[in-house]
Protein backbone atom coordinates (compact mmCIF):
# COMPACT_ATOMS: atom_id res chain seq x y z
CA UNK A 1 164.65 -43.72 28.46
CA UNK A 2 164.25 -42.01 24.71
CA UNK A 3 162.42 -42.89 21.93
CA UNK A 4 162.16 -40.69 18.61
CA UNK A 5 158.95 -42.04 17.67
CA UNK A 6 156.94 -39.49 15.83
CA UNK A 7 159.60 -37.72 14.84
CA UNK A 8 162.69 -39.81 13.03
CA UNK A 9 159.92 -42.72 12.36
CA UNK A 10 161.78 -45.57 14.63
CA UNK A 11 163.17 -46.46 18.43
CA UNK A 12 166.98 -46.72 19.17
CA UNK A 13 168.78 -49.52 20.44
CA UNK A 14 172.19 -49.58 22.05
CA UNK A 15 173.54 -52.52 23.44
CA UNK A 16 170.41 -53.93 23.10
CA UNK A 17 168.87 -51.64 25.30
CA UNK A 18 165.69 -49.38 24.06
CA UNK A 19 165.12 -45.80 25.11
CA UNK A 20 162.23 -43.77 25.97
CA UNK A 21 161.71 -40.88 28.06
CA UNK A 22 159.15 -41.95 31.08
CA UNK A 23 156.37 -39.74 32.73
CA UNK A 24 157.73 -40.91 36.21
CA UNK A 25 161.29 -39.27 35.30
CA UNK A 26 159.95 -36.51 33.18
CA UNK A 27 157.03 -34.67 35.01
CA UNK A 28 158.40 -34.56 38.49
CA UNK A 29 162.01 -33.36 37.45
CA UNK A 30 161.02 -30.61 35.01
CA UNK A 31 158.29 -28.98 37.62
CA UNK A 32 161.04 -26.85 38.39
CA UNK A 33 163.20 -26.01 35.11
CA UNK A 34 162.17 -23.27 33.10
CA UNK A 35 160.26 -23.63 30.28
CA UNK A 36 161.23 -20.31 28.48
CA UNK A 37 164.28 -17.70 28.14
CA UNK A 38 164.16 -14.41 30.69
CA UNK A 39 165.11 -12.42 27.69
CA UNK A 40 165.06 -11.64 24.00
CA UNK A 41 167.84 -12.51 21.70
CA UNK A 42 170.82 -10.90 21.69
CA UNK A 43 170.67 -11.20 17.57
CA UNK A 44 167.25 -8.96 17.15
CA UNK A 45 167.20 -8.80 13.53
CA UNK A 46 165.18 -6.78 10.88
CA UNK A 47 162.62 -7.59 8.28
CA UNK A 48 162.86 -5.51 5.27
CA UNK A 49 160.57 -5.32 2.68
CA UNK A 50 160.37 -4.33 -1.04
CA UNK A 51 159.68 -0.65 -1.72
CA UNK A 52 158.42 0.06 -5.12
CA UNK A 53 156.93 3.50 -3.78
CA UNK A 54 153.37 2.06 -5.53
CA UNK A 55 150.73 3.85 -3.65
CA UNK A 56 149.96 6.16 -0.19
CA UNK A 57 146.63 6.28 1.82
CA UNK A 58 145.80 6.76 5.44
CA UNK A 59 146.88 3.15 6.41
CA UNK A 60 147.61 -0.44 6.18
CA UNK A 61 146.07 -3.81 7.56
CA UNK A 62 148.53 -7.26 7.38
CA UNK A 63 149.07 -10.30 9.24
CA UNK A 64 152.48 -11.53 10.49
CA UNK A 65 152.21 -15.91 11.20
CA UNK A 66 154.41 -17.13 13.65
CA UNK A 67 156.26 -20.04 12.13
CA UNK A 68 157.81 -23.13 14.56
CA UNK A 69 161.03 -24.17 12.74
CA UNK A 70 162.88 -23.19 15.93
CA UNK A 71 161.94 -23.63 19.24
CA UNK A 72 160.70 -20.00 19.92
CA UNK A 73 157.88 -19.20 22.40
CA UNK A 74 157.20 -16.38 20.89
CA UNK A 75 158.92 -13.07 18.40
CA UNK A 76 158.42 -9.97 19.36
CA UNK A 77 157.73 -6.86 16.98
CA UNK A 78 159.54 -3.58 19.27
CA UNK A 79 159.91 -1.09 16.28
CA UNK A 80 158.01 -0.47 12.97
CA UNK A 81 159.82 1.82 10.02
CA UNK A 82 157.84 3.38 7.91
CA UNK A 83 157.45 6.64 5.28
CA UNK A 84 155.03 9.09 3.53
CA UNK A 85 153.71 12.27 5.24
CA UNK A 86 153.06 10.07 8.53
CA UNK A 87 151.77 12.90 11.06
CA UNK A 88 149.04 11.45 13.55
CA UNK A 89 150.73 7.77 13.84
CA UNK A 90 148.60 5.01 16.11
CA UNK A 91 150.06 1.15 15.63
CA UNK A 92 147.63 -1.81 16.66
CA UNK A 93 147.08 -5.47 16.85
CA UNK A 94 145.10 -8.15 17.26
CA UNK A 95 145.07 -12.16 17.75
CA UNK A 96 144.32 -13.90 14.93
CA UNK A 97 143.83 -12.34 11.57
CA UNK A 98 143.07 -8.36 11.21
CA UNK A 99 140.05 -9.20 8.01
CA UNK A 100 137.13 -10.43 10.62
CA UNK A 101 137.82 -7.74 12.77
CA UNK A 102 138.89 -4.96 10.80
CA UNK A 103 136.28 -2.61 11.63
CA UNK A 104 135.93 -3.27 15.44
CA UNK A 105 138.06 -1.54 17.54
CA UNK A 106 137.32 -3.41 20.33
CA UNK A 107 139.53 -6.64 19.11
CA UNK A 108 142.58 -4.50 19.35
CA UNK A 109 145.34 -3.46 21.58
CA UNK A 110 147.04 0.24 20.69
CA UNK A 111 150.92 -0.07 21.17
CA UNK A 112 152.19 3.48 19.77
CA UNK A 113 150.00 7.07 19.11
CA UNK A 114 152.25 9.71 18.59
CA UNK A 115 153.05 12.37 15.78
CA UNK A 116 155.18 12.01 13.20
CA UNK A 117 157.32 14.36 11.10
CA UNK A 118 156.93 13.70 7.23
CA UNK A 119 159.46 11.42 5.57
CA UNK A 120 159.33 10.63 1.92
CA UNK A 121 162.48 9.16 1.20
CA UNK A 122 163.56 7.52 4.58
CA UNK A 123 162.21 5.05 6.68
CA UNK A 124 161.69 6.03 10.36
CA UNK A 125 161.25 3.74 13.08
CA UNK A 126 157.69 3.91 15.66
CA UNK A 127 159.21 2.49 18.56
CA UNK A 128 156.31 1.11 20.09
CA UNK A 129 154.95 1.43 24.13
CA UNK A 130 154.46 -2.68 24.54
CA UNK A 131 156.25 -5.15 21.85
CA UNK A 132 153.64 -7.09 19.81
CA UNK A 133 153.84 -10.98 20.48
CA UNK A 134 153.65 -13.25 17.67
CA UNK A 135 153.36 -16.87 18.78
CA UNK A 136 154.43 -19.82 16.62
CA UNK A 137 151.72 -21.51 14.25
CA UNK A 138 149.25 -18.11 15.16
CA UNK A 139 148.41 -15.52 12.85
CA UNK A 140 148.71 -11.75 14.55
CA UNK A 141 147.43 -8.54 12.53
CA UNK A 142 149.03 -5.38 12.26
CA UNK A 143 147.43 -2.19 11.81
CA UNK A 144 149.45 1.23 10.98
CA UNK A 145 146.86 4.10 10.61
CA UNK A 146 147.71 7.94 10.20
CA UNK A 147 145.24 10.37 9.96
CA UNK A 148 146.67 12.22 6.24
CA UNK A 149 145.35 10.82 3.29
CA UNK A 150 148.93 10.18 1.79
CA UNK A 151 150.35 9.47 5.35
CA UNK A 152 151.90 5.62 5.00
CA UNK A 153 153.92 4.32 1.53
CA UNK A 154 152.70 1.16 0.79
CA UNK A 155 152.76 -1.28 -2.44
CA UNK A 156 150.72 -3.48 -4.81
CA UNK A 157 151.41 -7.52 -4.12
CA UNK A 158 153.06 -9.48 -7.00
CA UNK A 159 153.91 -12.39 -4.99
CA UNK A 160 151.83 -15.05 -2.39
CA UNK A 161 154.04 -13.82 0.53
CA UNK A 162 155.81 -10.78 0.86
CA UNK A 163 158.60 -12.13 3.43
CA UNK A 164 160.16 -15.60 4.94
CA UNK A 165 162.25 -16.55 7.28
CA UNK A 166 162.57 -19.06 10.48
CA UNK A 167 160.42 -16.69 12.53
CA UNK A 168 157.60 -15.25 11.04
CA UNK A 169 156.17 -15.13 7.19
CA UNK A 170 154.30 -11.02 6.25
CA UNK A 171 151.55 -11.70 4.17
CA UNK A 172 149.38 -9.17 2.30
CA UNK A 173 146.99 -7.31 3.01
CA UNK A 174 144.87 -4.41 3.04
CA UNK A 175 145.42 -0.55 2.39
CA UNK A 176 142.63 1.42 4.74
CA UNK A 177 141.50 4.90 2.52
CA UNK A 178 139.53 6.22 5.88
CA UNK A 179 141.19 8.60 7.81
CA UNK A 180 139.11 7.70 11.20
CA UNK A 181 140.71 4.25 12.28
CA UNK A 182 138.96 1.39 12.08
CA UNK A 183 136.23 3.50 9.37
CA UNK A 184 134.69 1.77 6.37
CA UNK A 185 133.86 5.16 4.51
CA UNK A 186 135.62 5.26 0.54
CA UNK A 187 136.62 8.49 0.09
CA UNK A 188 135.55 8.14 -3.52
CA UNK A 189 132.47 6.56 -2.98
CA UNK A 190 133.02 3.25 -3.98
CA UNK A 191 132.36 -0.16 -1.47
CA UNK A 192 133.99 0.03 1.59
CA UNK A 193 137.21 1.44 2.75
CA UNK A 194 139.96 -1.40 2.31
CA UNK A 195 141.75 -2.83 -1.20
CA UNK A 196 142.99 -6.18 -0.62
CA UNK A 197 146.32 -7.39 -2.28
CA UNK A 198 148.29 -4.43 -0.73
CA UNK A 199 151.73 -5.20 1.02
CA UNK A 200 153.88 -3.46 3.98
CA UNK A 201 156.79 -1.16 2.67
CA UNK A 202 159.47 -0.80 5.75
CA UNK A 203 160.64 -2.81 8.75
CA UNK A 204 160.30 -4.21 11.72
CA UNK A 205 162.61 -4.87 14.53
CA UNK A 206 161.81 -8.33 15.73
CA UNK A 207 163.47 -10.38 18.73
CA UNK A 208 162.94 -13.93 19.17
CA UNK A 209 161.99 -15.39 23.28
CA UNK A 210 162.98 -19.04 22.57
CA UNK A 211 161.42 -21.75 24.39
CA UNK A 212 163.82 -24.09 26.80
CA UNK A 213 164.42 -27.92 26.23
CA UNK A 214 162.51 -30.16 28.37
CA UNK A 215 161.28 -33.68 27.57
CA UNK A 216 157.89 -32.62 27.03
CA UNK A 217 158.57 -30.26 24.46
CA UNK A 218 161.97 -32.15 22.60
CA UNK A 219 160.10 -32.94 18.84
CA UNK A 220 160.27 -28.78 18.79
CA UNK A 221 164.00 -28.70 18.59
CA UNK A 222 165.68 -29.56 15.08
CA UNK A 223 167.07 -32.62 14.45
CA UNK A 224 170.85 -32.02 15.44
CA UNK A 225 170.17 -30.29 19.19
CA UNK A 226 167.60 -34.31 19.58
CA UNK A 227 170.86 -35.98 18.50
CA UNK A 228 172.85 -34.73 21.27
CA UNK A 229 170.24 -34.92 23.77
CA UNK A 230 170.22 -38.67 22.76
CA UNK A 231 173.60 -39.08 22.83
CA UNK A 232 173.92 -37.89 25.59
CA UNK A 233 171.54 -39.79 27.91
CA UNK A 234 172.79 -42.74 25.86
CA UNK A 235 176.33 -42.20 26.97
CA UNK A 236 174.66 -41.52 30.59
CA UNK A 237 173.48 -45.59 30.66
CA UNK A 238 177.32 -46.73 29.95
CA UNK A 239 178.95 -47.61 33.10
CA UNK A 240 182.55 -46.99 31.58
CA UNK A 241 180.79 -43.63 30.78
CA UNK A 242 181.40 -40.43 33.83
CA UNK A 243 178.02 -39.50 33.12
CA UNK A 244 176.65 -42.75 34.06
CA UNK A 245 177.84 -40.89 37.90
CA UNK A 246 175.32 -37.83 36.85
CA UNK A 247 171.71 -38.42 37.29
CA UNK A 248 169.10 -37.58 35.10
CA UNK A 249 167.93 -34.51 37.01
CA UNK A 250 171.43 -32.89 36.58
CA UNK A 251 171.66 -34.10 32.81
CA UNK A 252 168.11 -32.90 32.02
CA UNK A 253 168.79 -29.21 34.05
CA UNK A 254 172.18 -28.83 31.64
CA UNK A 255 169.95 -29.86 28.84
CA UNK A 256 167.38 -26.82 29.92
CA UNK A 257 170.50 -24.51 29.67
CA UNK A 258 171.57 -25.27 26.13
CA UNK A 259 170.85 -23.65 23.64
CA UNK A 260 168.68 -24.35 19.95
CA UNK A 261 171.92 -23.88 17.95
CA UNK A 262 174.92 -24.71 20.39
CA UNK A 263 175.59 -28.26 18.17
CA UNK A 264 177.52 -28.64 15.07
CA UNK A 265 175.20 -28.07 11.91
CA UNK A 266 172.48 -27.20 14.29
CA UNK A 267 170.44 -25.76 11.54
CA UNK A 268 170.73 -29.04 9.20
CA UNK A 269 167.62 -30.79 8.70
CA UNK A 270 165.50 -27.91 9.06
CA UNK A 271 162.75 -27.10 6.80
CA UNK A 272 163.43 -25.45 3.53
CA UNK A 273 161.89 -21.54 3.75
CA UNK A 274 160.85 -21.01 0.07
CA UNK A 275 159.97 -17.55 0.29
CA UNK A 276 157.85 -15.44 -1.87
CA UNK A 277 157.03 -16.92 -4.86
CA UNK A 278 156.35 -14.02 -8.11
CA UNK A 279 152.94 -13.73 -9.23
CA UNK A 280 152.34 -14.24 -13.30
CA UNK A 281 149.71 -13.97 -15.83
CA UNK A 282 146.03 -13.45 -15.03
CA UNK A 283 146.63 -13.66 -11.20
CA UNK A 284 149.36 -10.58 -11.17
CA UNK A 285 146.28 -9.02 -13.09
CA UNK A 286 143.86 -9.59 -10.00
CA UNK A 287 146.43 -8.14 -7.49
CA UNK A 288 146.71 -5.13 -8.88
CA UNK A 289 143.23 -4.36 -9.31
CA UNK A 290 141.06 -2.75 -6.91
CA UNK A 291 139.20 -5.90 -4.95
CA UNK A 292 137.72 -5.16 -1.87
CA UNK A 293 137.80 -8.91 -0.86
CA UNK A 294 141.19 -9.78 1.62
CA UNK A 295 142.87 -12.85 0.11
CA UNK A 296 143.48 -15.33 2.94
CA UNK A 297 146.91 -16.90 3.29
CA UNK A 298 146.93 -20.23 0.89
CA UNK A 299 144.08 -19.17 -0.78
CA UNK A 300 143.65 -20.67 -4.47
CA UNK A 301 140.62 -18.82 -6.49
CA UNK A 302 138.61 -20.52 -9.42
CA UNK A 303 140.81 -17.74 -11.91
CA UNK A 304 144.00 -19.65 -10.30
CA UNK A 305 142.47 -23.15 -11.24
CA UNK A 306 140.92 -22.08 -14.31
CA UNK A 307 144.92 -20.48 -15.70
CA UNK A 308 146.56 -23.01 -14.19
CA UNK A 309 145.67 -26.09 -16.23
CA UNK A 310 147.95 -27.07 -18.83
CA UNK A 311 146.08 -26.61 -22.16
CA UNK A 312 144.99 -23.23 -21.04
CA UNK A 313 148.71 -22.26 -19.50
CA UNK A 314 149.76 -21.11 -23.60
């Protein structure tokens, strides 16, 4: 009936009997289970990031990633804090990353226009018309846009990342210096209206819709909620055992109802999040210059390579 193949790297055996979940007991039975909660979290949490009150300009560009430690269909972003002299405030996104489409206002949904009173030295939240989704292993971008030239606080990168945690990573991204949104025009003249290697100063208020256990989707849940669904259907094929009386269906619909963390040490085994890691030397330099270029999440440039081997490190 079970098999952890793919996922601890070998079969069980129990009194000599091997387990593997079957299509003829899986498919029909979970037709009718629910695949996903009915509502958010009751533990929405908030993302705050660093504030070194570096720079203001009309607006801000950045992608959120979805990440899949947890079984989570999807996080939702309901309220954005933010300072500077805010005023005109309009809050987009888009599906995938914000650089290929950051002039084309087509590619993105508006979730909040309204006007803002000015607020230097507090944060104040945009609580936005429709939540943005942010799906795990999918890159969403976020655009903040005000129309006065020092209307959003924002600051230079010094790290690869600017947040982590089991739901989503912020990367970098790009300030926008044209007070039309979605405009390419440098007030100053220069190329273009964006500097990459800019990063989000506020928060968001984020609640996570998790997904519900079925067979098809058990690799997604961590290691300790797989243990107890194979003890469980282990203990179910003892006949000295009162859940060899329950059928699968019943077992597999309690299953459904459980939740991610409801084991003990339900968050052992999980990955490691490492967080931002600080920028140094010659690549520090290149963040806090004035590149019009976004730096993709990952990416490693020839100046990286170059200052990163070892007889050139001293």
């Amino acid at each position: 009936m079970f098999d952890e193949n793919g996922s601890d790297g070998d079969s069980h055996n129990v009194a000599g009997n091997r387990f593997a979940f079957s299509s003829h007991m899986a498919v029909p039975i979970s037709a009718n289970r629910p695949t996903s909660s009915n509502y958010l979290t009751d533990e929405s949490y908030e993302v705050v990031t660093h504030d070194n009150e570096d720079h203001s300009f009309y607006g801000m560009m950045f992608d959120l990633r979805g990440k899949d430690d947890l079984p989570v269909q999807e996080v939702m972003v309901y309220q954005i804090w933010v300072r500077g002299s805010l005023g005109s405030v309009s809050v987009w996104y888009t599906n995938g990353s914000f650089d290929a489409v950051k002039t084309q206002p087509g590619e993105w949904t508006q979730v909040y226009s309204e006007h803002q009173t000015p607020s230097y030295g507090e944060l104040v939240p945009l609580y936005l018309h429709k939540p943005i989704p942010v799906r795990p292993g999918e890159l969403t971008g976020l655009y903040i846009h005000t129309q006065d030239r020092n209307g959003l606080i924002y600051d230079n990168r010094n790290s690869d990342i600017v947040f982590e945690d089991r739901f989503v990573k912020i990367l970098p991204g790009m300030a926008h210096m044209d007070g039309s949104a979605f405009g390419n025009r440098n007030p100053f003249g220069g190329r273009g209206a964006f500097r990459s290697n800019r990063i989000f100063v506020g928060r968001l208020q984020m609640g996570a819709k998790y997904a519900l256990w079925n067979p098809e989707i058990h690799q997604r849940f961590p290691p300790a909620f797989r243990s107890l669904v194979r003890t469980l259907l282990l203990c179910s094929r003892r006949s000295e055992c009162w859940l060899s009386r329950v059928s699968d269906e019943v077992l597999f619909w309690l299953l459904n109802m459980c939740r991610w963390d409801w084991p003990a040490e339900a968050t052992k085994g999980l990955p490691i999040i490492q967080g931002p890691i600080a920028a140094t030397g010659f690549r520090l330099k290149r963040y806090r210059g004035n590149n019009t270029l976004h730096e993709p999440e990952d990416l490693i440039s020839d100046d990286d390579e170059w200052y990163s081997h070892p007889r050139r490190a001293t």
